[in-house]
Protein backbone atom coordinates (compact mmCIF):
# COMPACT_ATOMS: atom_id res chain seq x y z
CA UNK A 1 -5.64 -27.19 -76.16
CA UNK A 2 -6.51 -24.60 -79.13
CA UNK A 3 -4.38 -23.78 -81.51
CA UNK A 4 -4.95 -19.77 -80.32
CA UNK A 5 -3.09 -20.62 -77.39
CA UNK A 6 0.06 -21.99 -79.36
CA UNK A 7 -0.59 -25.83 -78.23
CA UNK A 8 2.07 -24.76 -75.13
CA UNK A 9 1.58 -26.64 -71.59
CA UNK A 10 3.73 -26.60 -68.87
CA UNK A 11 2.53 -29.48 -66.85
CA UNK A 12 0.12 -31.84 -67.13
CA UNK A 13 -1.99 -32.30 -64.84
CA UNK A 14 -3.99 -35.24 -63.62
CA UNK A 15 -7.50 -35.99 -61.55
CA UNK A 16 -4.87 -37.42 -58.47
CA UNK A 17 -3.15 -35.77 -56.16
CA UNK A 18 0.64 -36.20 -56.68
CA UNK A 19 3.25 -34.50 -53.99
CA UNK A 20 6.95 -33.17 -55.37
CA UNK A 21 9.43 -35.40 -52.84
CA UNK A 22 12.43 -33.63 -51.73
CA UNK A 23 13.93 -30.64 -49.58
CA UNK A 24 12.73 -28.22 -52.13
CA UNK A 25 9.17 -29.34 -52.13
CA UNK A 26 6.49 -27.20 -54.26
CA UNK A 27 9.76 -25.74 -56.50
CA UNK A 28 10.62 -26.67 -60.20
CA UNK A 29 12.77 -25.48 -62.91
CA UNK A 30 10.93 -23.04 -65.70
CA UNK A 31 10.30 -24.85 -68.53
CA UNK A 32 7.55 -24.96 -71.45
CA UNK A 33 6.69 -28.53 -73.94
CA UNK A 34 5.58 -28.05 -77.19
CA UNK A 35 2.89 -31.06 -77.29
CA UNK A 36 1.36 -31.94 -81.10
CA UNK A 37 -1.22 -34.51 -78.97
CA UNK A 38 -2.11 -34.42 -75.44
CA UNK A 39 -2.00 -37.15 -73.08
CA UNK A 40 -5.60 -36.44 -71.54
CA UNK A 41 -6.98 -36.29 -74.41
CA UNK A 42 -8.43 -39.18 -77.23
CA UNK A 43 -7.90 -38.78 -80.76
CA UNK A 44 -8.86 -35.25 -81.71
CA UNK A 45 -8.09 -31.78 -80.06
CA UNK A 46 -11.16 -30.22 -79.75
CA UNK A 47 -13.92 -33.62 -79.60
CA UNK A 48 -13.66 -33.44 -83.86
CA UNK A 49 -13.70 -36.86 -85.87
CA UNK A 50 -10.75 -38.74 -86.25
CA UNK A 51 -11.00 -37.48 -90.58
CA UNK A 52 -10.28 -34.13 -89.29
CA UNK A 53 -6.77 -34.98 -87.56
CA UNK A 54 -5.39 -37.21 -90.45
CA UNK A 55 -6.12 -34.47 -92.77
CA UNK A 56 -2.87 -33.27 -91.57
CA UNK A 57 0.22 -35.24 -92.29
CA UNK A 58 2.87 -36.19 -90.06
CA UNK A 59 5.49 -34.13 -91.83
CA UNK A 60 2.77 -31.01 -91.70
CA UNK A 61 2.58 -31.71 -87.66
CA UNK A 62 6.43 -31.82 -87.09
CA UNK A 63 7.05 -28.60 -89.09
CA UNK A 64 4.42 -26.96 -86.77
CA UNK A 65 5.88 -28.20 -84.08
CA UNK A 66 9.62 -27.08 -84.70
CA UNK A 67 8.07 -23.28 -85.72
CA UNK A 68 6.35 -23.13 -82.46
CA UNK A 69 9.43 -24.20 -80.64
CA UNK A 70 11.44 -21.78 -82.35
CA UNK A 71 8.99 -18.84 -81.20
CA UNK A 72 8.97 -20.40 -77.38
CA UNK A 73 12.67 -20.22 -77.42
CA UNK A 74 12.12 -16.50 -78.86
CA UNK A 75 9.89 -15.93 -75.50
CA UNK A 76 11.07 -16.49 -72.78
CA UNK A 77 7.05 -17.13 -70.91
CA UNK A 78 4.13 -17.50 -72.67
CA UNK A 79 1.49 -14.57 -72.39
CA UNK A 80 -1.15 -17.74 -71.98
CA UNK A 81 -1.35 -21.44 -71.36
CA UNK A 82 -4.43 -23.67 -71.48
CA UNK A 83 -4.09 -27.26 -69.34
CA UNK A 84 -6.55 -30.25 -70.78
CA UNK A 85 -7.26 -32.19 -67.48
CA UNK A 86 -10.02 -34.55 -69.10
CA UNK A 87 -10.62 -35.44 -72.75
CA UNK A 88 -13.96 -35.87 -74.34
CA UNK A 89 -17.13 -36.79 -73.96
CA UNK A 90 -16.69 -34.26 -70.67
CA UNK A 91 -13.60 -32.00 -71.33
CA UNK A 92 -12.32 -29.86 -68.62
CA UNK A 93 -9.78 -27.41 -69.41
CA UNK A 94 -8.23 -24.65 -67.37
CA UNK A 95 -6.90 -21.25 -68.81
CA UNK A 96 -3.88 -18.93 -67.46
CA UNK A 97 -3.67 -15.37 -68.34
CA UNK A 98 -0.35 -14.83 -68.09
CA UNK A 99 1.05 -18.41 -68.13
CA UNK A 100 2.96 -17.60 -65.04
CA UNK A 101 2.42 -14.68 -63.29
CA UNK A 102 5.28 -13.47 -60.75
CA UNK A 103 5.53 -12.30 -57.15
CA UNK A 104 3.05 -9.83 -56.46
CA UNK A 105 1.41 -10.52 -59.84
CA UNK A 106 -3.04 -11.85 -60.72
CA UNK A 107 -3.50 -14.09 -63.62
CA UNK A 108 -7.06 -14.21 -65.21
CA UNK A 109 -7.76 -18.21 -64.50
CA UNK A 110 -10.41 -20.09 -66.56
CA UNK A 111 -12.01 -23.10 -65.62
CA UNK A 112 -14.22 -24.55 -68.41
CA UNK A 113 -16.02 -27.65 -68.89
CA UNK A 114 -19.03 -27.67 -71.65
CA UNK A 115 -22.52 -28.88 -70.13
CA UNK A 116 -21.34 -28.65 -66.21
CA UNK A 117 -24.01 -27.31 -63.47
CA UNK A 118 -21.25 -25.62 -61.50
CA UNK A 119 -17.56 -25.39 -61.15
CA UNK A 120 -15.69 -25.10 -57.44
CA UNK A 121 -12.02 -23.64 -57.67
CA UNK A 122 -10.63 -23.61 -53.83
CA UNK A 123 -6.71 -24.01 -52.51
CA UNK A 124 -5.92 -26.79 -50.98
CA UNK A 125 -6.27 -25.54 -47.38
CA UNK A 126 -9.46 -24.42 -48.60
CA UNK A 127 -8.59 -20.61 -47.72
CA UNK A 128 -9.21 -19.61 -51.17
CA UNK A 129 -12.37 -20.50 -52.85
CA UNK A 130 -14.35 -19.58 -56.07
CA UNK A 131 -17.43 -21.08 -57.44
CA UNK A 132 -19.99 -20.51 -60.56
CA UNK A 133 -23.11 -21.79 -61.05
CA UNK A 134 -22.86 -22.63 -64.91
CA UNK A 135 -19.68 -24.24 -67.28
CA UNK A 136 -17.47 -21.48 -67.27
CA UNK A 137 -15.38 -20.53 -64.20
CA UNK A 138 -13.33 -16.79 -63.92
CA UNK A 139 -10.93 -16.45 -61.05
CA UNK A 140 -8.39 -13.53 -60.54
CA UNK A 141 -5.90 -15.34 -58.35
CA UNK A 142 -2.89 -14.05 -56.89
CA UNK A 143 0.64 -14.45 -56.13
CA UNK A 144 -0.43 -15.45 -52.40
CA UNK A 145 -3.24 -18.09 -53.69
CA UNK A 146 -3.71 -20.63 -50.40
CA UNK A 147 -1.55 -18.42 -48.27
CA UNK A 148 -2.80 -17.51 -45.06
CA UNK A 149 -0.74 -14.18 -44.87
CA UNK A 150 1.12 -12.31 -47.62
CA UNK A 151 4.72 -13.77 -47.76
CA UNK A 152 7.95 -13.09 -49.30
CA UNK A 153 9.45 -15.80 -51.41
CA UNK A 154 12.59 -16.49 -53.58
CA UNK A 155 14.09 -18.51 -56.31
CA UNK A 156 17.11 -20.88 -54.63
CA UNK A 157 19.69 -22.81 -56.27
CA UNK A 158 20.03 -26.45 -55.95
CA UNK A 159 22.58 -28.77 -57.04
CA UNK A 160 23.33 -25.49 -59.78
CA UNK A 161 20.01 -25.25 -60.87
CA UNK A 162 17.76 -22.89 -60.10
CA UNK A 163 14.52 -23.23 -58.94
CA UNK A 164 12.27 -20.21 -60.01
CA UNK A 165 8.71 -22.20 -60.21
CA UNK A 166 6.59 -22.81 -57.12
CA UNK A 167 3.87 -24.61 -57.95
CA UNK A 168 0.78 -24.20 -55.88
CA UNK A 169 -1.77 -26.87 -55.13
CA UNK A 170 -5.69 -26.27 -56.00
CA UNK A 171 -8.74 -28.76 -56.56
CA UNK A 172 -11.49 -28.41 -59.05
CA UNK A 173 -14.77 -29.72 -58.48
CA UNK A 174 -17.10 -30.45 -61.63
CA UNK A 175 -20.27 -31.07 -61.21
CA UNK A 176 -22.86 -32.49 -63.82
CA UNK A 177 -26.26 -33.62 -63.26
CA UNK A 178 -25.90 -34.28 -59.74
CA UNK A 179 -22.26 -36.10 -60.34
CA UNK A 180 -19.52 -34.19 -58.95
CA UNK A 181 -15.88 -35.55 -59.36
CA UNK A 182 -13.04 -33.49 -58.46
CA UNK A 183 -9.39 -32.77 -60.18
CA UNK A 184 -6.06 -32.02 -59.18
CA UNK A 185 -4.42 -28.94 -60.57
CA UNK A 186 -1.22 -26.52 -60.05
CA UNK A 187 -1.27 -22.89 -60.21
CA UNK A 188 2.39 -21.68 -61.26
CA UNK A 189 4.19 -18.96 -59.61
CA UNK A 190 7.75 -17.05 -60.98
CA UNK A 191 9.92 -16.31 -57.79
CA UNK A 192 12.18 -13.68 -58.46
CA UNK A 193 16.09 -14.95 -57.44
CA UNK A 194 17.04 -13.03 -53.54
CA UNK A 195 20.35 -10.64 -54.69
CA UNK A 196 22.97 -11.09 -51.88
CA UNK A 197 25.74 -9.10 -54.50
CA UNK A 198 27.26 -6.51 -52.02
CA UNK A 199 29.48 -5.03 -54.53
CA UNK A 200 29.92 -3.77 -58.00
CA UNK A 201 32.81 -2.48 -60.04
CA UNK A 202 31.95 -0.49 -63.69
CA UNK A 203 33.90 0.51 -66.14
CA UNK A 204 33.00 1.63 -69.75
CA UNK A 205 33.13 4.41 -72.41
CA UNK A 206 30.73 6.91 -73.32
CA UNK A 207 30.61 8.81 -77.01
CA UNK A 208 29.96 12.63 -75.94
CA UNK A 209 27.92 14.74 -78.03
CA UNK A 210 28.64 18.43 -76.67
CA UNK A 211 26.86 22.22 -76.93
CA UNK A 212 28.20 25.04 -75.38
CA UNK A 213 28.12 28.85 -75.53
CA UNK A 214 28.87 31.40 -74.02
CA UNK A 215 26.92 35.09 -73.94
CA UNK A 216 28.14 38.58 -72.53
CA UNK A 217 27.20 42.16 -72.47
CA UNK A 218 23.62 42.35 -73.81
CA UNK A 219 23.34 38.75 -74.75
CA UNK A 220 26.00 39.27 -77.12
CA UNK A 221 27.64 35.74 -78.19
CA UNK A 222 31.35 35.17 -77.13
CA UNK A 223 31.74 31.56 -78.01
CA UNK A 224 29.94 29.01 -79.36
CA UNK A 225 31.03 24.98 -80.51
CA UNK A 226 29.74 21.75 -81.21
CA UNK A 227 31.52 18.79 -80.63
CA UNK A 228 31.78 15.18 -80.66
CA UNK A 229 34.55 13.37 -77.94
CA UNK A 230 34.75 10.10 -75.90
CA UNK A 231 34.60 10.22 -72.03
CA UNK A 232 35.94 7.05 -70.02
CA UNK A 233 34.34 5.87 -66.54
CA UNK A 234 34.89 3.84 -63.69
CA UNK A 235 32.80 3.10 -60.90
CA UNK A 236 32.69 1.28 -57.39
CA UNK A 237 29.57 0.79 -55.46
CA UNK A 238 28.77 -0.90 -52.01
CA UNK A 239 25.17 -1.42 -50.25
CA UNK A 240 24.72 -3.42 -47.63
CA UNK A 241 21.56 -3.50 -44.53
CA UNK A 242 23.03 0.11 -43.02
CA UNK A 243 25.60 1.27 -45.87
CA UNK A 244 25.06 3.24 -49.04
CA UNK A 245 28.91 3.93 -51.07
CA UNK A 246 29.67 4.67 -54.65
CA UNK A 247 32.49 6.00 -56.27
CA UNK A 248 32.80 7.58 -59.81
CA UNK A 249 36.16 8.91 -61.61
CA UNK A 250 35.58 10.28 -65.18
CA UNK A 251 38.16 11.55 -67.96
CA UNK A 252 37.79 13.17 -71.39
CA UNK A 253 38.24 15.98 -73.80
CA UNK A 254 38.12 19.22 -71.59
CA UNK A 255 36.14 17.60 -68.61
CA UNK A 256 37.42 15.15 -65.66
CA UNK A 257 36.09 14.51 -62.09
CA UNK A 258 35.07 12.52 -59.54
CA UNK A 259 32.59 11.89 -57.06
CA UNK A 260 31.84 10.27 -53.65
CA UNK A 261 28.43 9.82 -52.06
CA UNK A 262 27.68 7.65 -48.79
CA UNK A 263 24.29 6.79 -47.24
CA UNK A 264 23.83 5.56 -43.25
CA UNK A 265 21.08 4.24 -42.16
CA UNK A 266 19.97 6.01 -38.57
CA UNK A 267 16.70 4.43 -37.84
CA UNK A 268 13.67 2.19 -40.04
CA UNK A 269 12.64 -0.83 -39.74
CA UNK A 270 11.92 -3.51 -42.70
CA UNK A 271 13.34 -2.67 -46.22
CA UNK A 272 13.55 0.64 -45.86
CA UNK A 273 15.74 2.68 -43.92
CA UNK A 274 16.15 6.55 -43.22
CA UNK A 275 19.53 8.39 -42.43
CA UNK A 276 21.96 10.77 -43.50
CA UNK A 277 23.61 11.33 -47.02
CA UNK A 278 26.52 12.89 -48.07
CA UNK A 279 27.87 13.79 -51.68
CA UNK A 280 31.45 15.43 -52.24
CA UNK A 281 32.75 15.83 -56.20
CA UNK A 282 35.52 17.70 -58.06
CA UNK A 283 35.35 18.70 -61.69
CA UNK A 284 37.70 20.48 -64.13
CA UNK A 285 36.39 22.09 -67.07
CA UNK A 286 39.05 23.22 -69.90
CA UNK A 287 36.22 24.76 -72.16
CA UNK A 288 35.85 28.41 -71.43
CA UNK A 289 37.47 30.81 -72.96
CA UNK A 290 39.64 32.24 -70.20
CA UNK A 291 40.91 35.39 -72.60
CA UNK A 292 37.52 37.05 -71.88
CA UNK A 293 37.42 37.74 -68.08
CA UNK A 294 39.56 36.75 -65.38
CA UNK A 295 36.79 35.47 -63.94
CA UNK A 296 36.53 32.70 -66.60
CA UNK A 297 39.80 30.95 -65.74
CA UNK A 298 39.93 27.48 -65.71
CA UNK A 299 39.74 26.56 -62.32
CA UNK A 300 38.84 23.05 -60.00
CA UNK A 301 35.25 23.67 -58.67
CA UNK A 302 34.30 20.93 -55.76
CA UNK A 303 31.12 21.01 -54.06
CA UNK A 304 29.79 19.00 -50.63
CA UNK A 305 26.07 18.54 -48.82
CA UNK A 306 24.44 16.66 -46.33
CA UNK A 307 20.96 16.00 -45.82
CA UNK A 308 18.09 13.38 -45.19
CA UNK A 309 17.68 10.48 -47.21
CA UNK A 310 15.58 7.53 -47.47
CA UNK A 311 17.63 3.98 -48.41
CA UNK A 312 16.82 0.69 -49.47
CA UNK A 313 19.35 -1.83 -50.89
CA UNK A 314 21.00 -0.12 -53.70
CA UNK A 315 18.70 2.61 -53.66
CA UNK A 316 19.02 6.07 -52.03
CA UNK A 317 17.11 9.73 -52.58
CA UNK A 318 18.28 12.43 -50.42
CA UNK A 319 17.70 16.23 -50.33
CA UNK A 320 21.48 18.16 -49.40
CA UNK A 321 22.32 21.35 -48.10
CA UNK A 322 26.32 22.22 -48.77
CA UNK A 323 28.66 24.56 -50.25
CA UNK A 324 30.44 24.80 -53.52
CA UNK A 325 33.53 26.54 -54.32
CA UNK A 326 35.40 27.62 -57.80
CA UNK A 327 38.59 28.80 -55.62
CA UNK A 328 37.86 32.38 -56.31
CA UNK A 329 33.63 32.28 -54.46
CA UNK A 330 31.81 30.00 -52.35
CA UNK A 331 27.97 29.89 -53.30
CA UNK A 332 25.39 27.90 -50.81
CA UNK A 333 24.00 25.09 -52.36
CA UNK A 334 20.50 22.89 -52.39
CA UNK A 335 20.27 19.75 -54.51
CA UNK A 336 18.43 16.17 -54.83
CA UNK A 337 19.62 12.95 -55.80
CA UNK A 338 18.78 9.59 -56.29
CA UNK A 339 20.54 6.61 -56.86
CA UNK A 340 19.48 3.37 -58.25
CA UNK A 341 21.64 0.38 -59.24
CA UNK A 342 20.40 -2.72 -60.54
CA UNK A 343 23.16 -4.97 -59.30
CA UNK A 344 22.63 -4.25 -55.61
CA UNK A 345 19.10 -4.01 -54.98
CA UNK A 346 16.83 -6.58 -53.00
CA UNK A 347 16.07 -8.28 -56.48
CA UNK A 348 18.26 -7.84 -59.36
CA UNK A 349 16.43 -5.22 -61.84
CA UNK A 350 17.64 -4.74 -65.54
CA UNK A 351 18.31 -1.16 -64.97
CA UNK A 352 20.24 1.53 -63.30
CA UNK A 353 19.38 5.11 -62.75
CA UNK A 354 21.49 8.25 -60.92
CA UNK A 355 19.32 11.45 -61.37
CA UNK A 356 20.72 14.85 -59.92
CA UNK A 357 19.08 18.56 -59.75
CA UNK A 358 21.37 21.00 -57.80
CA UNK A 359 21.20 24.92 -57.83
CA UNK A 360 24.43 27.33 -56.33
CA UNK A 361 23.72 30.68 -55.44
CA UNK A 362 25.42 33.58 -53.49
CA UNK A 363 26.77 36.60 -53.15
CA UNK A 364 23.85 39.40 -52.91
CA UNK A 365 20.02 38.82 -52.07
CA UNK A 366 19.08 38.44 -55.29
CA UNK A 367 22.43 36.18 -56.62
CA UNK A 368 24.00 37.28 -59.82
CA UNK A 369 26.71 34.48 -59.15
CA UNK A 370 24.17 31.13 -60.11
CA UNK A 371 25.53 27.75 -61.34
CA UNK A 372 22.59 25.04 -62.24
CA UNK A 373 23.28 21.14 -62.80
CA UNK A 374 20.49 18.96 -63.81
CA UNK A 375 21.74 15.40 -64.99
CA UNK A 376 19.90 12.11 -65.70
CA UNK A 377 21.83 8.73 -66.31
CA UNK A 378 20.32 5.34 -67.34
CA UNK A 379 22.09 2.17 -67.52
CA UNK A 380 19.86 -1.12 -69.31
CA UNK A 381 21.58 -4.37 -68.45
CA UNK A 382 21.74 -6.31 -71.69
CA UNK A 383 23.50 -9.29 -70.97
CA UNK A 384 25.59 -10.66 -67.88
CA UNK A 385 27.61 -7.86 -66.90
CA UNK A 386 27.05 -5.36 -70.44
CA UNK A 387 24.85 -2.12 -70.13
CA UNK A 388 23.88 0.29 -72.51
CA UNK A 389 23.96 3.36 -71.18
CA UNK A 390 22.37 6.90 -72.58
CA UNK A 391 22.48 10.31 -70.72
CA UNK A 392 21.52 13.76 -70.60
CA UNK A 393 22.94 16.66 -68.49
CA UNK A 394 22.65 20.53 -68.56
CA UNK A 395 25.09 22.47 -66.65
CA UNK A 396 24.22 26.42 -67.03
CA UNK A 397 26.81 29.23 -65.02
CA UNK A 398 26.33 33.02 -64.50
CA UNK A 399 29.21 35.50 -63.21
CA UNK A 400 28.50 39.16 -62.11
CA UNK A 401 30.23 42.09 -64.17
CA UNK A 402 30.32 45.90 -64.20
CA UNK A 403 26.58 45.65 -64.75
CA UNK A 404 23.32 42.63 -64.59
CA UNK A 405 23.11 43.38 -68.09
CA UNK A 406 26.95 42.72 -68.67
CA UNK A 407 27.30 39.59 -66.39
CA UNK A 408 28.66 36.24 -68.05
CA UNK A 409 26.55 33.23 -68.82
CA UNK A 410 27.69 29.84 -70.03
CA UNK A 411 25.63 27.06 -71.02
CA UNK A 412 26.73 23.46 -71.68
CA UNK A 413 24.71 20.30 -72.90
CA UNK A 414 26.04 17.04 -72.80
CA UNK A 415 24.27 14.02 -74.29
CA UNK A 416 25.87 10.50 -73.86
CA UNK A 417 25.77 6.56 -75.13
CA UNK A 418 27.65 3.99 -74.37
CA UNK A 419 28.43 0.89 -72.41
CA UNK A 420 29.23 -0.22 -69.52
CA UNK A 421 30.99 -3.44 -68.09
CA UNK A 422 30.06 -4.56 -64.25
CA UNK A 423 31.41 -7.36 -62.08
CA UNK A 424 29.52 -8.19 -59.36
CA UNK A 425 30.09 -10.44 -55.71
């Protein structure tokens, strides 16, 4: 191994074929060995004199060792890894860029032996096969490497451990002037762990930076403030093969609501499904200053669609037709959502996303009565069950008077961060 490469293996591989025993055959646990010498290997690391490996101490070779460990438990998988299989005076060493690629993921692989006539990479069903006609070998192999048709594999636990590393068979022939000789090697693959979570309860608290204003005849400013506050949040979600559900109640200074939006699936085959989505919320906003118009009172507005979507597990987009009411008009509404939590889906992902754009109009052909909601949450899973959450929304209203020129219009921009706590079954 070269230094470059950070002296990491993880396996060793040797020129005979060995077989993992057991129910869980071809699986492993991840893990990485910091190696100072290498079993297939004599007395130097790159065919140097034996001068050149005692100029380094022992103490020199240990503290070395213990940095590089350090750093591997730093990174989680190593961006290469280079496997001796034979030592000097014919070295044959094999290269993986990335060390361990995942599902659906090509590593560069490097087979190189100095002074070979030609190298033969092939899988050990022989589906797969790559040859070159010097001492260097360059492969892009796949996920799928010896498969005879794509497939769709996962981690599984056993005995509490779980076993993420699938470790796929290949033989490399070397040969050199007229000898050939062939080696026994394993081509890593991360599975990704199946998610069968159906369920997921949040709850957290979210510092609220605020902006609003309000403008009337000719643009003229009628309020204005800035404003700091705290919002608290709860959440319950469901997803299952044909059901979509979440759940949101949220309280703070001058705003509080709620939300519920289910997702059926009608027909689809596979992962993804289409059907029908619904949304219904209620929110109460305390902000405007009422003493200006009747028409600013503080009132409950609720608002409901249905339309189209297209579902997977934990994930639904839909487009929604619906109404939406401030008990004193009811506008027509058009809007787009999509829904993505982390928890639920197929494969657990580190992040969740909810993204809304929804437009109200009514009243005349060309609407003087308007209210706009664009709003964009993000959720990063930090550790088992914490999120960090940051958001952006933009809520903008517009209310005929005497004259266009004298009609109400309220803006409000919310940003958010803060963090969330999830439990999960």
């Amino acid at each position: 191994m070269s230094t470059d490469d950070a002296r990491m293996a993880a396996q060793c591989c040797v020129p005979r074929r060995i077989r993992p025993a057991g129910p869980l055959a071809g699986l492993c646990r991840a893990r990485y060995r910091v190696e100072a010498n290498s079993p297939h290997r004599g007395a130097s690391l790159d065919c140097v004199t034996s001068d050149c490996v005692t100029s380094m101490n022992r103490l020199t070779r240990l503290a070395l060792s213990s940095a590089l460990a350090t750093a591997l438990a730093g990174c989680a998988v190593p961006v290469a890894q280079t496997t001796r299989l034979t030592g000097c005076p014919e070295p044959v060493t094999v290269r993986m860029e990335p060390a361990v690629p995942g599902e659906g993921q090509s590593a560069l692989l490097t087979v190189a032996s100095p002074g070979a006539d030609s190298i033969i990479l092939r899988s050990e069903n022989g589906l797969d096969r790559y040859s070159a006609a010097h001492d260097t070998l360059l492969a892009q192999v796949t996920s799928d490497f010896g498969d005879s048709l794509p497939t769709s594999r996962y981690a599984v636990r056993w005995n509490g451990e779980l076993l993420s590393r699938l470790e796929k068979p290949a033989l490399i022939t070397v040969c050199r002037r007229g000898v050939c000789y062939e080696l026994y090697h394993q081509i890593p693959v991360e599975l990704p762990e199946a998610n069968h979570r159906t369920v997921a309860l949040t709850a957290g608290y979210d510092a609220v930076f605020a902006r609003r204003s309000l403008v009337g005849s000719h643009s003229a400013l009628l309020f204005r403030e800035v404003l700091n506050s705290g919002t608290f949040t709860a959440q319950a979600e469901l997803s299952d093969r044909l059901w979509n559900a979440r759940a949101e109640a949220y309280t703070g200074l001058g705003l509080r609501g709620g939300s519920l939006d289910l997702s059926r699936v009608v027909t689809g085959g596979g992962e993804v499904g289409y059907g029908v989505a619904m949304h219904l919320d209620a929110v109460r906003s305390d902000w405007l200053p009422d003493g200006e118009s009747p028409v600013l009172a503080d009132r409950t507005a609720w608002r409901v669609g249905i339309g189209p979507s297209l579902m997977l597990r934990g994930i639904t987009a839909s487009s929604q037709l619906g109404v939406f009411s401030d008990g004193a008009q009811t506008l027509q509404i058009v809007s787009t959502r999509i829904s993505i939590n982390g928890n639920l889906t197929e494969v657990r992902m580190p992040v969740s996303l909810s993204a809304e754009k929804t437009f109200a109009f009514g009243g005349a052909i060309i609407s003087r009565r308007r209210e706009a909601v664009e709003r964009l949450m993000a959720s990063v899973h930090v550790v088992n069950g914490f999120a960090v959450t940051v958001g952006l929304s933009t809520h903008r209203s517009a209310w005929p008077n005497d004259t266009p020129s004298s009609d109400f219009k309220a803006s409000e921009t919310l940003m958010t961060l803060g963090a969330r706590y999830a439990v999960t079954w």
